[in-house]
Protein backbone atom coordinates (compact mmCIF):
# COMPACT_ATOMS: atom_id res chain seq x y z
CA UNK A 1 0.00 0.00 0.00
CA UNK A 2 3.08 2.42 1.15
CA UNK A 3 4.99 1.70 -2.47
CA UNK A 4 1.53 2.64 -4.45
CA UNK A 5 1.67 5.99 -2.22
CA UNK A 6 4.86 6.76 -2.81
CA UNK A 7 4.96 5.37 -6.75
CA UNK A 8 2.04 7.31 -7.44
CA UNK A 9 3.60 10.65 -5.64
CA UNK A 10 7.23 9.93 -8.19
CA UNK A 11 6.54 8.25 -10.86
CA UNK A 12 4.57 10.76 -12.87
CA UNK A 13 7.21 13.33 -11.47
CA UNK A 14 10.21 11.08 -13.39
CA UNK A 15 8.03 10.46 -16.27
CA UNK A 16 8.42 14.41 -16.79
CA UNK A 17 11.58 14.69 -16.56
CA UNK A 18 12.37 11.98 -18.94
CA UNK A 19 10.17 13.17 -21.16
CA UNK A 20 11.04 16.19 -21.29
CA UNK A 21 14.90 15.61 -21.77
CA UNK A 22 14.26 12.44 -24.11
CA UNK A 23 10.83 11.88 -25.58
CA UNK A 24 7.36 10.65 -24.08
CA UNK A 25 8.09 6.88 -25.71
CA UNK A 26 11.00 6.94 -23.08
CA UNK A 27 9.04 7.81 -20.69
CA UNK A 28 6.70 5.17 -20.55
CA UNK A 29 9.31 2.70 -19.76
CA UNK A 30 9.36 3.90 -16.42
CA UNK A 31 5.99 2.12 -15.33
CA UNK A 32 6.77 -0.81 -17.84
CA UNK A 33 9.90 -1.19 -16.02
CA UNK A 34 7.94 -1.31 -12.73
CA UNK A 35 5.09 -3.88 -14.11
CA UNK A 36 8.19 -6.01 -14.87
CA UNK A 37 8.96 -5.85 -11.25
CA UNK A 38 5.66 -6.47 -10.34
CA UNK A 39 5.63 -9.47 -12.64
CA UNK A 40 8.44 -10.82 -11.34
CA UNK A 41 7.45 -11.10 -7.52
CA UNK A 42 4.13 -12.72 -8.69
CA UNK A 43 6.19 -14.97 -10.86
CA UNK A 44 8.26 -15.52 -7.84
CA UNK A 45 5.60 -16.17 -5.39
CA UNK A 46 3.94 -18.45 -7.28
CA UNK A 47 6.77 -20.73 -7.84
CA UNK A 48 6.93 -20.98 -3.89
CA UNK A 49 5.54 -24.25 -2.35
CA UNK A 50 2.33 -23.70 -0.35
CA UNK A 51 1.86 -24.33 3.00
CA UNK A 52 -0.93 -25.81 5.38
């Protein structure tokens, strides 16, 4: 809940500044970089053996 906060507070802050020193298109692999992430912990947690 804390890393949505906080993503949501600098994320559209970095996409600007990207954008405006490179192009929007570089911009938007900011969140795809963080979906990857994302991705990967799911990926990761599934993997894991359940218990009970």
């Amino acid at each position: 809940m804390i890393m949505a906060i906080v993503g949501g507070a600098l994320l559209p802050y970095l996409m600007g500044l990207v954008a405006d020193h490179t192009s929007t298109a570089m911009a938007y692999l900011l969140p795809m970089g963080c979906f990857l992430v994302v991705a990967a912990y799911a990926r990761g947690a599934l993997k894991k053996p359940q218990r009970g």
